[in-house]
Structure formats: structure tokens, C-alpha cells
N, C-alpha and C. Protein backbone atom coordinates (compact mmCIF):
# COMPACT_ATOMS: atom_id res chain seq x y z
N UNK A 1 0.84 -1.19 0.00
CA UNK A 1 0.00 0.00 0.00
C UNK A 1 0.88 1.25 0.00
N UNK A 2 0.48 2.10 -1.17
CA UNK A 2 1.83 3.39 -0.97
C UNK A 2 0.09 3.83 -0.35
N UNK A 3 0.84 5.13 0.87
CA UNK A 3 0.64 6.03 1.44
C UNK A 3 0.30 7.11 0.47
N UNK A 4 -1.05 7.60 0.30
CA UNK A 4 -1.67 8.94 0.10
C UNK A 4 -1.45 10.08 0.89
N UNK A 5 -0.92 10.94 0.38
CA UNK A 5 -0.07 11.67 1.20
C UNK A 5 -1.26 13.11 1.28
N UNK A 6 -2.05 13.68 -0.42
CA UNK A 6 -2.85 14.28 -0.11
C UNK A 6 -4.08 13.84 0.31
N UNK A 7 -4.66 12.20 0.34
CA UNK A 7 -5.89 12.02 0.52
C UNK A 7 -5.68 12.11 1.84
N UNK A 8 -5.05 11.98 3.11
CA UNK A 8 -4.77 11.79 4.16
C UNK A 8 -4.67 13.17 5.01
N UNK A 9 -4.02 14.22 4.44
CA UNK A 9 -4.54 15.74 4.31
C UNK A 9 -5.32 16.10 4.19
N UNK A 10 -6.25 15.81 3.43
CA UNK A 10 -7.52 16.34 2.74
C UNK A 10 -8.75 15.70 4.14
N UNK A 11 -8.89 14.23 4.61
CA UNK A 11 -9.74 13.73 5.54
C UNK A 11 -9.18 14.16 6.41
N UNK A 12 -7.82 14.46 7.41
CA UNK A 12 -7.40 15.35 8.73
C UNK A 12 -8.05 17.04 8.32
N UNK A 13 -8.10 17.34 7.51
CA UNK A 13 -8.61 18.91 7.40
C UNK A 13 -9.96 18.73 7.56
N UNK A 14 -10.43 18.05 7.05
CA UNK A 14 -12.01 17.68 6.73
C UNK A 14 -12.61 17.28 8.14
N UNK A 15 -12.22 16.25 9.00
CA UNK A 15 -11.76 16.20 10.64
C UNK A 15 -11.98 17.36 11.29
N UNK A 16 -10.53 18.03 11.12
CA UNK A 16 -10.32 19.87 12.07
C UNK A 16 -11.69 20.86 11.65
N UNK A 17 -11.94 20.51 10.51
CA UNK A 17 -13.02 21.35 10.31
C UNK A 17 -14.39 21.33 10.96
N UNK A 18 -14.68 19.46 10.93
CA UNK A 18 -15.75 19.06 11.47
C UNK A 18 -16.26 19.32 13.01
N UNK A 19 -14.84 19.60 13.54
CA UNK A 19 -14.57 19.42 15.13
C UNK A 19 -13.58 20.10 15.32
N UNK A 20 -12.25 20.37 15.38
CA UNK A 20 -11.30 21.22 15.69
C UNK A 20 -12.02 22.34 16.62
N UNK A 21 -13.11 23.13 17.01
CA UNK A 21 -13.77 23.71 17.32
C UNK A 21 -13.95 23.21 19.26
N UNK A 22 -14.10 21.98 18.99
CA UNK A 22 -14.21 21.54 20.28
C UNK A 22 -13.23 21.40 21.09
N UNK A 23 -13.31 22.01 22.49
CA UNK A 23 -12.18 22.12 23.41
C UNK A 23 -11.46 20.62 23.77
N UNK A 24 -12.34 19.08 23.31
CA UNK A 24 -11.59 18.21 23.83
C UNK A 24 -10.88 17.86 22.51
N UNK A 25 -10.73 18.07 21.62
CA UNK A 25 -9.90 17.36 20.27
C UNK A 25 -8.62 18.11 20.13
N UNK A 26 -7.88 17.35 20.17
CA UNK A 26 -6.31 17.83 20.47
C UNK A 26 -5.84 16.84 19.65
N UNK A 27 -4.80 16.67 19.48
CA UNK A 27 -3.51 15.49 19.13
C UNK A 27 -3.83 14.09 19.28
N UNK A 28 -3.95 13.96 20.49
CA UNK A 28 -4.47 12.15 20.77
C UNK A 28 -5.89 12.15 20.24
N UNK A 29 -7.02 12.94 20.41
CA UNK A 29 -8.41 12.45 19.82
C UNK A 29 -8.10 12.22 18.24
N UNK A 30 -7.37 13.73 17.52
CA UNK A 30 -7.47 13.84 16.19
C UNK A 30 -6.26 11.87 15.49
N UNK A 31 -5.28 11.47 16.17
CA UNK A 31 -4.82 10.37 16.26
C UNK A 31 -5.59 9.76 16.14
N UNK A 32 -6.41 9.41 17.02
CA UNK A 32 -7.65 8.21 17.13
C UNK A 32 -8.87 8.31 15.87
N UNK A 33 -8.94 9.43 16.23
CA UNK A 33 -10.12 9.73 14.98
C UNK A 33 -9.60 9.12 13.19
N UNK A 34 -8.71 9.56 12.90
CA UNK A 34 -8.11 9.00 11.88
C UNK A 34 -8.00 7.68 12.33
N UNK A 35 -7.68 7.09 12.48
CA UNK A 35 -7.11 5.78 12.99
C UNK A 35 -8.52 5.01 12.43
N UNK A 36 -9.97 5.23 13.41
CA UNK A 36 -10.89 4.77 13.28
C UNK A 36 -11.51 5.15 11.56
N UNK A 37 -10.98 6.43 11.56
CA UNK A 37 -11.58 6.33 9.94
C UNK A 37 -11.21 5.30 9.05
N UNK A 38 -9.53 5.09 8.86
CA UNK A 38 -9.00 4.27 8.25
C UNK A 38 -9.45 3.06 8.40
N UNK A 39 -9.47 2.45 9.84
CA UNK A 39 -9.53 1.20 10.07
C UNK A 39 -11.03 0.85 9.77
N UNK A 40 -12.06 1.39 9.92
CA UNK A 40 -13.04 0.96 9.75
C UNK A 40 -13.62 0.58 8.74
N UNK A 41 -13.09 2.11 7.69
CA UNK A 41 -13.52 2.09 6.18
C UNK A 41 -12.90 0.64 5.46
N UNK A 42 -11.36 0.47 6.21
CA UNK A 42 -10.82 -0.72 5.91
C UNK A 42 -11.97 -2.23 5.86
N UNK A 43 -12.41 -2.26 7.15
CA UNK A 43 -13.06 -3.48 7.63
C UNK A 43 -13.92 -3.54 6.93
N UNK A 44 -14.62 -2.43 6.50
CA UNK A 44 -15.95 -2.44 5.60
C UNK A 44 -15.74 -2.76 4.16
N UNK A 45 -14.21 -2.09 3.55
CA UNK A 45 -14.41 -1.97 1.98
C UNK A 45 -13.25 -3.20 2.18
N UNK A 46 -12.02 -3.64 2.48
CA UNK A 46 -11.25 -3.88 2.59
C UNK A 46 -10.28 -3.81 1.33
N UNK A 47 -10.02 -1.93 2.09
CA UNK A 47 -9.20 -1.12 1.21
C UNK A 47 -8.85 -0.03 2.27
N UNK A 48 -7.32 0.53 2.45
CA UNK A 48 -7.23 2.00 3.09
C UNK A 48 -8.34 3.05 2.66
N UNK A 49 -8.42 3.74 3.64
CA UNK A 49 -8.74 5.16 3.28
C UNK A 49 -7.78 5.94 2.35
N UNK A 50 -6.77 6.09 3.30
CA UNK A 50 -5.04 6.86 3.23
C UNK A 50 -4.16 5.98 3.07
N UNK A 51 -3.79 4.69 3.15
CA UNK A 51 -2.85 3.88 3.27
C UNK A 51 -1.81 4.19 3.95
N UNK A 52 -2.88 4.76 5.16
CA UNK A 52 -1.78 5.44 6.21
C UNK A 52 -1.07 4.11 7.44
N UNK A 53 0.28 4.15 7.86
CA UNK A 53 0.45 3.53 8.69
C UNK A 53 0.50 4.10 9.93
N UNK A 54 0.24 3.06 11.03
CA UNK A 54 -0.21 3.73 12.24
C UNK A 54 0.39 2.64 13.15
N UNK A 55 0.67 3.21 13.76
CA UNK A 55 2.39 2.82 15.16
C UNK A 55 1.90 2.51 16.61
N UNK A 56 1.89 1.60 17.47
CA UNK A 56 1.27 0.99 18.69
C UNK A 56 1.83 1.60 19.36
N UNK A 57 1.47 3.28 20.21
CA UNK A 57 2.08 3.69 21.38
C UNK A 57 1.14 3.21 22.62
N UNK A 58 2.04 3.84 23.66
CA UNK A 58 0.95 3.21 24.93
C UNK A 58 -0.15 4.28 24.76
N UNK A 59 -0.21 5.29 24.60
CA UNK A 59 -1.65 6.08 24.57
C UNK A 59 -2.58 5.41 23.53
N UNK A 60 -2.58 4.82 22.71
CA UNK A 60 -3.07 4.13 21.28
C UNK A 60 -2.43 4.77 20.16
N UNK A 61 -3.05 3.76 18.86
CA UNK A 61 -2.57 4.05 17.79
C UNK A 61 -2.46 5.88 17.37
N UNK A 62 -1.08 5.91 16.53
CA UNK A 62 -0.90 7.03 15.82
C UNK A 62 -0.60 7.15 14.34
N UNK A 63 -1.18 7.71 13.57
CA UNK A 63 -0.69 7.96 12.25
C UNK A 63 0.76 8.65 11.98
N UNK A 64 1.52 7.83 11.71
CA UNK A 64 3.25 7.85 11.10
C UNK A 64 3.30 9.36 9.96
N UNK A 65 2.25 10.16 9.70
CA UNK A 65 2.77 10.60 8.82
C UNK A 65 1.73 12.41 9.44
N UNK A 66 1.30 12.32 10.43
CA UNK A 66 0.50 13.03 11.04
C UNK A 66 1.71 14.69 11.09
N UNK A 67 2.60 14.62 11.75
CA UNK A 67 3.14 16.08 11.81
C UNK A 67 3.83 16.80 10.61
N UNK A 68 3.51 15.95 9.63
CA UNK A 68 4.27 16.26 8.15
C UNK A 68 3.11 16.98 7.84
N UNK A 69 1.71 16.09 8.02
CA UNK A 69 1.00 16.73 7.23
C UNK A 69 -0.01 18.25 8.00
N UNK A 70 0.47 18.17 9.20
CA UNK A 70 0.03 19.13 10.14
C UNK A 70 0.75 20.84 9.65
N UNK A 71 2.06 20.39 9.51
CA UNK A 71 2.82 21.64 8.80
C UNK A 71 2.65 21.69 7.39
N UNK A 72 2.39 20.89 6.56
CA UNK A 72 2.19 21.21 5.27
C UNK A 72 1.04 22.07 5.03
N UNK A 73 -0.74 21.73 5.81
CA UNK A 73 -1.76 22.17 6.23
C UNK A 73 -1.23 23.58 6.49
N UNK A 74 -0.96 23.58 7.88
CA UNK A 74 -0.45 24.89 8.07
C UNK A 74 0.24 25.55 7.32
N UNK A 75 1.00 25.74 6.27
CA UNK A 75 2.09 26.15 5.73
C UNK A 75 1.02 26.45 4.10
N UNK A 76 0.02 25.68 3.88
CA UNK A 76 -0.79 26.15 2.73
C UNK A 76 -1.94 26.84 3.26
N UNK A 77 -2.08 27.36 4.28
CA UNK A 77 -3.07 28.20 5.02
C UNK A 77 -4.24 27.88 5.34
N UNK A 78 -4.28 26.53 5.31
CA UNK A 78 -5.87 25.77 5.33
C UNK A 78 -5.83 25.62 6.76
N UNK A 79 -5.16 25.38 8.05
CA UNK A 79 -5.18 25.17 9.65
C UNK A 79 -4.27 25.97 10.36
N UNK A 80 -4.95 26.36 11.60
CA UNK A 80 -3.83 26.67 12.63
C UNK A 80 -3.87 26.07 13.39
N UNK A 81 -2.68 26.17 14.06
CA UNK A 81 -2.66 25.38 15.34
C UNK A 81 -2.39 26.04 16.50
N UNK A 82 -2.93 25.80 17.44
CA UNK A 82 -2.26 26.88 18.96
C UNK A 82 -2.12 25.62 19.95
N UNK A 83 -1.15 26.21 20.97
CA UNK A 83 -0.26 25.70 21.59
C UNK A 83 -0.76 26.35 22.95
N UNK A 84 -1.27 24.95 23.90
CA UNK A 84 -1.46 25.58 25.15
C UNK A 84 -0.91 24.32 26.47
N UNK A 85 -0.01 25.31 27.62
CA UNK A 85 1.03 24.28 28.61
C UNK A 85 -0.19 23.73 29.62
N UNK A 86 0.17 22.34 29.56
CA UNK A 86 -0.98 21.62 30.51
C UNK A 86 0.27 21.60 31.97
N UNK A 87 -0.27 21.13 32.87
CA UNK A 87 0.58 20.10 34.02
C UNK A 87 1.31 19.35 33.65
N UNK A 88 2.53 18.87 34.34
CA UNK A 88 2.76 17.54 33.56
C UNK A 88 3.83 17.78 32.59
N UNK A 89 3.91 19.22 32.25
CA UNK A 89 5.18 19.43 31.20
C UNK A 89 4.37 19.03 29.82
N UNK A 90 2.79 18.76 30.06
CA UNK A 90 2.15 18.64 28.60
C UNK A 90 1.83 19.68 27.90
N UNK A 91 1.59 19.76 26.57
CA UNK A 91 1.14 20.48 25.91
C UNK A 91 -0.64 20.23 24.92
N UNK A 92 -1.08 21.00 25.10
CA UNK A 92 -2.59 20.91 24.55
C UNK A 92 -2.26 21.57 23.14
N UNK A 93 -2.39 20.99 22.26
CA UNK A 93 -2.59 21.26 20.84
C UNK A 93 -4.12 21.63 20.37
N UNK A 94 -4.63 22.66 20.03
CA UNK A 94 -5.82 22.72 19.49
C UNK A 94 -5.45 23.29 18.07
N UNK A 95 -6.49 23.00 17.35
CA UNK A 95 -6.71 22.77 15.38
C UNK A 95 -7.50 23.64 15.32
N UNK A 96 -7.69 24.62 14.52
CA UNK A 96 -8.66 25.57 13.66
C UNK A 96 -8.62 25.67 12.14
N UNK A 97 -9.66 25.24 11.23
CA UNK A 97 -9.81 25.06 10.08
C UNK A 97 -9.86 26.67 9.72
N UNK A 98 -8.84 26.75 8.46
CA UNK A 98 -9.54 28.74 8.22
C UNK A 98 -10.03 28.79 6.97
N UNK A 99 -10.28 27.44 6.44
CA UNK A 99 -10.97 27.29 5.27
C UNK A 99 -11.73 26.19 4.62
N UNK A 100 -12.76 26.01 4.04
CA UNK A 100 -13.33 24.32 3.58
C UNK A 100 -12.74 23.41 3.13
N UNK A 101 -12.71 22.39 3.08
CA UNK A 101 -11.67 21.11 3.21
C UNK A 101 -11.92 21.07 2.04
N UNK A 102 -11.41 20.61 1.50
CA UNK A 102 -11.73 19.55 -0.13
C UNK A 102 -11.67 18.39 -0.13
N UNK A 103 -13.41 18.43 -0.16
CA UNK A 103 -13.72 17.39 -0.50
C UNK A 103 -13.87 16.10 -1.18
N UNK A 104 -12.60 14.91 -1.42
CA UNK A 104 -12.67 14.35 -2.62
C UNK A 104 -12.53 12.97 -2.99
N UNK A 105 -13.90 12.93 -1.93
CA UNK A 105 -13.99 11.69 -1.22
C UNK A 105 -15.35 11.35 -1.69
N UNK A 106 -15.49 9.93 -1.50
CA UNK A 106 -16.59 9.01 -2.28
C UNK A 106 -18.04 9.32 -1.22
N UNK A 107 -19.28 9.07 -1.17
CA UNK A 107 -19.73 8.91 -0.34
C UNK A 107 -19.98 7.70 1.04
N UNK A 108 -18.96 6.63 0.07
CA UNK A 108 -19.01 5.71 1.42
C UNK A 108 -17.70 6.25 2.13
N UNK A 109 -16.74 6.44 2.13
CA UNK A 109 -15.35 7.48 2.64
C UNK A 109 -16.78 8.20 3.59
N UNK A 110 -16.69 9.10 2.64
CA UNK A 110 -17.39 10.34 3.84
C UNK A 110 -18.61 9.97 4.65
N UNK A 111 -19.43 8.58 4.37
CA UNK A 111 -20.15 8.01 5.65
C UNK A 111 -19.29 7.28 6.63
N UNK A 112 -18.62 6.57 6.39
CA UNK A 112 -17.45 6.12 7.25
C UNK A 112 -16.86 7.56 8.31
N UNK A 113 -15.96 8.36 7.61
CA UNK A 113 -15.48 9.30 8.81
C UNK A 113 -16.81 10.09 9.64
N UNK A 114 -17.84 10.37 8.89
CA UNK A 114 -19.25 11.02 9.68
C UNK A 114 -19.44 10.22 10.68
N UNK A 115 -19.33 8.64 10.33
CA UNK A 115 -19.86 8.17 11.97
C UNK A 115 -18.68 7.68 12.71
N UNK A 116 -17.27 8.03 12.50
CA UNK A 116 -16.62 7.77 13.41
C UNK A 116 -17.18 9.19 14.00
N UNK A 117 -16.75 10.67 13.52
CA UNK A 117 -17.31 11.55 14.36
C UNK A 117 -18.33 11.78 15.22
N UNK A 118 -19.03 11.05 14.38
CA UNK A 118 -20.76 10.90 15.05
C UNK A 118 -20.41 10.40 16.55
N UNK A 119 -19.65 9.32 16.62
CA UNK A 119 -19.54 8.57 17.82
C UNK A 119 -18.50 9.03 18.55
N UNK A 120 -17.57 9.40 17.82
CA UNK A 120 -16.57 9.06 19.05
C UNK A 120 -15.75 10.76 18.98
N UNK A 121 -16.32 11.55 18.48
CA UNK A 121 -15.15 12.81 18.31
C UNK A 121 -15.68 13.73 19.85
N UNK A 122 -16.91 13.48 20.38
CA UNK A 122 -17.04 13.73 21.94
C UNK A 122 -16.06 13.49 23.04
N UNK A 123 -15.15 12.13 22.88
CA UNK A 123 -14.57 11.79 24.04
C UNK A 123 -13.44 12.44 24.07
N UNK A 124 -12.91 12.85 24.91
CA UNK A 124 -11.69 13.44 25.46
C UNK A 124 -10.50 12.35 25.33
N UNK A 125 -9.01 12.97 25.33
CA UNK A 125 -8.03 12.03 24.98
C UNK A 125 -7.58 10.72 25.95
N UNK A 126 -8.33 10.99 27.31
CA UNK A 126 -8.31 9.61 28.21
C UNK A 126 -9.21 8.79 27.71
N UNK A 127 -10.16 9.54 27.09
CA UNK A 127 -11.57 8.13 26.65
C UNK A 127 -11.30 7.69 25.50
N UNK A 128 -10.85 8.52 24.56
CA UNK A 128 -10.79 7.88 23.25
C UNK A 128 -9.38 6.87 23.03
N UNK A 129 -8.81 6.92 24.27
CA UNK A 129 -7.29 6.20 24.23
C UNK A 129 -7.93 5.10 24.85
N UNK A 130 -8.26 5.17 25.71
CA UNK A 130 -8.80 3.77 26.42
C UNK A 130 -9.58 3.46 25.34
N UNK A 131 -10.50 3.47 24.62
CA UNK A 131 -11.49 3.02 23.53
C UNK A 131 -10.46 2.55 22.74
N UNK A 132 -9.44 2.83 22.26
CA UNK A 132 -8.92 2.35 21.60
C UNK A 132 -8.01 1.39 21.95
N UNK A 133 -7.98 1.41 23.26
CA UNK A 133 -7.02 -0.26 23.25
C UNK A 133 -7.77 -1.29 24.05
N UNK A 134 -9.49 -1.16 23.15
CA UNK A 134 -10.13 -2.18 23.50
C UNK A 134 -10.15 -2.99 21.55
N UNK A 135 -9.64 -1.83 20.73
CA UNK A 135 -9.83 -2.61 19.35
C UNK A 135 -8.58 -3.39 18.91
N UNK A 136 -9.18 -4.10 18.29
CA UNK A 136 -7.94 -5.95 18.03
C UNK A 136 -6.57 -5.46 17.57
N UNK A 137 -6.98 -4.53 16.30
CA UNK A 137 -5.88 -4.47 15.43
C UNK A 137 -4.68 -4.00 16.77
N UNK A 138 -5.12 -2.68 17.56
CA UNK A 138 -3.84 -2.43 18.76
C UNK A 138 -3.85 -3.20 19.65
N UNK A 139 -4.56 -4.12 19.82
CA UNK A 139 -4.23 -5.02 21.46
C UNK A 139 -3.19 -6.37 20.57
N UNK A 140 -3.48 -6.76 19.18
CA UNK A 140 -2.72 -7.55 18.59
C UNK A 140 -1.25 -7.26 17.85
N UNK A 141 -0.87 -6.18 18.11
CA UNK A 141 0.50 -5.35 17.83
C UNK A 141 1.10 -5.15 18.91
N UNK A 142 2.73 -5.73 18.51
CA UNK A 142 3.86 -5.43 19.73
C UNK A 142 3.75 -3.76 19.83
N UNK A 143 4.13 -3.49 20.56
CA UNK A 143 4.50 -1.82 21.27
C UNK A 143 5.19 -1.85 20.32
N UNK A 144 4.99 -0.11 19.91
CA UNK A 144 6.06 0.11 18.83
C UNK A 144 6.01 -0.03 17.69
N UNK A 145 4.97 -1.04 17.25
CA UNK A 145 5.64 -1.73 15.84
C UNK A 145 4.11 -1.09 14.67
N UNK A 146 4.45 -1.31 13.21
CA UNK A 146 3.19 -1.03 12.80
C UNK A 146 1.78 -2.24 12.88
N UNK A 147 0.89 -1.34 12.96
CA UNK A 147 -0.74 -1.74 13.15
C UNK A 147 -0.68 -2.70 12.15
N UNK A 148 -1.04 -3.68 11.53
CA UNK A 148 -1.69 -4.60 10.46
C UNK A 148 -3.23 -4.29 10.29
N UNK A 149 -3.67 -4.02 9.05
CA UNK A 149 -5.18 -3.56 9.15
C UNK A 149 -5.81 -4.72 8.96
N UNK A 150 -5.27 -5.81 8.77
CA UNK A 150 -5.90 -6.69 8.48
C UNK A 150 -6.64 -7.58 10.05
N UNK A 151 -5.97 -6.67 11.40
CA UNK A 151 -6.51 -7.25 12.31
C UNK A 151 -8.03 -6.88 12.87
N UNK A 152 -8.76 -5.81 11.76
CA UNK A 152 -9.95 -5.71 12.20
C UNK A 152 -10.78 -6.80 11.86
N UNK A 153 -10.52 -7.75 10.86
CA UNK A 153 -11.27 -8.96 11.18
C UNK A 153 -11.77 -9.96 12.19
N UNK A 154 -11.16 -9.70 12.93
CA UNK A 154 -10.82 -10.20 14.38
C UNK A 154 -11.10 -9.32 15.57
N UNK A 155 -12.34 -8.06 15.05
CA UNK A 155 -12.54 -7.10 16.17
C UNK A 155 -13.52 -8.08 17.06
N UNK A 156 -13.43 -7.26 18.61
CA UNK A 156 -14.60 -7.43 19.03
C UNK A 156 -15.77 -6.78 18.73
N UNK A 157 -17.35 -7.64 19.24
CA UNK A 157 -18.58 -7.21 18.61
C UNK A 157 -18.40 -5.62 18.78
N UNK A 158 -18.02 -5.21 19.78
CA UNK A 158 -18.66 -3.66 20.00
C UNK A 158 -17.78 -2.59 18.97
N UNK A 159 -17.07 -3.31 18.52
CA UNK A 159 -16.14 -2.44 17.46
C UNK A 159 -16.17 -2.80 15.83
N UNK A 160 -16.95 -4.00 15.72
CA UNK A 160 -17.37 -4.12 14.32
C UNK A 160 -18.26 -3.32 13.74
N UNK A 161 -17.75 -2.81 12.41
CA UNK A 161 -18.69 -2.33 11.73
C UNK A 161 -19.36 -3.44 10.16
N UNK A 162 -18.98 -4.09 10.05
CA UNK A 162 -19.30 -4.47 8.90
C UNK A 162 -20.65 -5.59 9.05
N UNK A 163 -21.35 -5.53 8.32
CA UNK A 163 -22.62 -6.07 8.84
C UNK A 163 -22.21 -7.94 8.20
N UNK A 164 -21.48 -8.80 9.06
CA UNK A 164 -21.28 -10.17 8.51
C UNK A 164 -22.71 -10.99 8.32
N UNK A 165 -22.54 -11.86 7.64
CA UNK A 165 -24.05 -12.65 7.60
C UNK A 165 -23.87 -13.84 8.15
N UNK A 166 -24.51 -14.21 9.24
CA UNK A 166 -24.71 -15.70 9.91
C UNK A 166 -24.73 -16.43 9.45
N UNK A 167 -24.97 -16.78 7.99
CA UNK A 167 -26.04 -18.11 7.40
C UNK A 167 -24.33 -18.61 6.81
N UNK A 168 -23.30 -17.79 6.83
CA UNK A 168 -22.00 -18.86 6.17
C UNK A 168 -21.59 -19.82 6.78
């Protein structure tokens, strides 16, 4: 799978736009959020979104190609980003879209990322990290290493999306 470097830009802008707005989407949600776009659309079409790869940290999965495309964004004037010091020596990253995404995506793509948002772009970066290392593909990856998408076959029920049929 080569890596889409603008389709993967284009759905993170499309993301910041959707939500970037909200005080809990920072770095680790916008991580997760992609993650679930990819992986799901995967399970359903079994095809990338982005043919993005994504790396088993202990917070959950991350997209490998995420701060390239954060400054490129920024740097073509489509996002900002601001920078705010948590406790902890952390930093809070918040996203602001300053313009409409481009759109150039299929309608099953763009039902796929709508209901990861739908569901999960509410939780804050402790919930959506824990949510995520209840799904197969990261509980079945060494630390460190890349995700295999092929482990959403093997999700649990509460994380499947693909509607299987009993009668096989």
C-alpha cells in the first residue's frame, strides 16, 4: 500500500473542520479519529482510506505521517494550530480550520469518517485512548511496531462495523 499523502490531508482537514472547534480534540483524539476512519472504512471496503500507517504507542494508535502533514496544512493556510502548557510538562494542541476542506472523497469514505465523528469525536483524549485499546488491530500489535489492518477482522462485537451474515 503506498501512502496517500494528499488524501490523508484532505480527511485530517475535513476532521479539524468538522470538530477542531471543540475544546476536547487535540492530538491524541485527532490520532484516534483517523485511525478509526482508516480502520473501519478498511473493515468495511477492505481497502485504506489513506494507506496510512499507524504505530502501537501506549496512549493508542498514531498515524506515522500526522506532523508532516500538520505543517504542510499549516504552511498552505488551510489550519492553525495553537499551543497551550498543561501540568505535567504537557502540551494541549488545538486545530482551527480557516478554510473548507476539499472534498474528494466518495460517499461511502465520507459516511465512514461522519460516523466515526458521530460517535466518538465527543470523548476526550483519556476516553478515546482507552477506547482504543479495547480494538484488536492495537491489542494484537507489539509496542512500537506497525498496526496490520488486516486485524480488524478479528474485532470485538462492540467495534465491528461491517454487517457479517450468519447463514455462512
Amino acid at each position: 500500500m503506498d501512502f496517500n499523502k494528499e488524501k490523508f490531508k484532505n480527511v485530517l482537514h475535513y476532521i479539524i473542520h468538522k470538530c477542531g472547534h471543540k475544546s476536547n480534540v487535540g492530538k491524541t483524539v485527532l490520532y484516534k479519529l483517523m485511525y478509526f476512519s482508516d480502520f473501519n472504512f478498511f473493515e468495511l471496503y477492505e481497502k485504506s482510506l489513506t494507506n496510512e500507517s499507524y504505530k502501537k504507542l501506549p496512549r493508542g494508535p498514531a498515524p506515522m505521517h500526522f506532523d508532516v502533514a500538520i505543517e504542510e496544512l499549516t504552511n498552505e493556510g488551510k489550519i492553525n494550530v495553537k499551543t497551550k502548557n498543561l501540568p505535567s510538562e504537557r502540551i494541549m494542541y488545538n486545530y482551527s480550520s480557516l478554510e473548507e476542506p476539499k472534498i474528494d472523497f466518495g460517499d461511502d469514505e465520507l459516511s465512514v469518517i461522519d460516523d466515526v465523528l458521530d460517535n466518538l469525536s465527543d470523548m476526550n483524549a483519556n476516553q478515546i485512548s482507552e477506547y482504543s485499546h479495547g480494538d484488536m488491530p492495537w491489542r494484537a500489535t507489539d509496542d512500537y511496531k506497525i498496526i496490520d489492518y488486516g486485524f480488524v477482522f478479528y474485532r470485538n462485537p462492540e467495534y465491528i462495523k461491517r454487517n457479517y451474515d450468519q447463514s455462512d
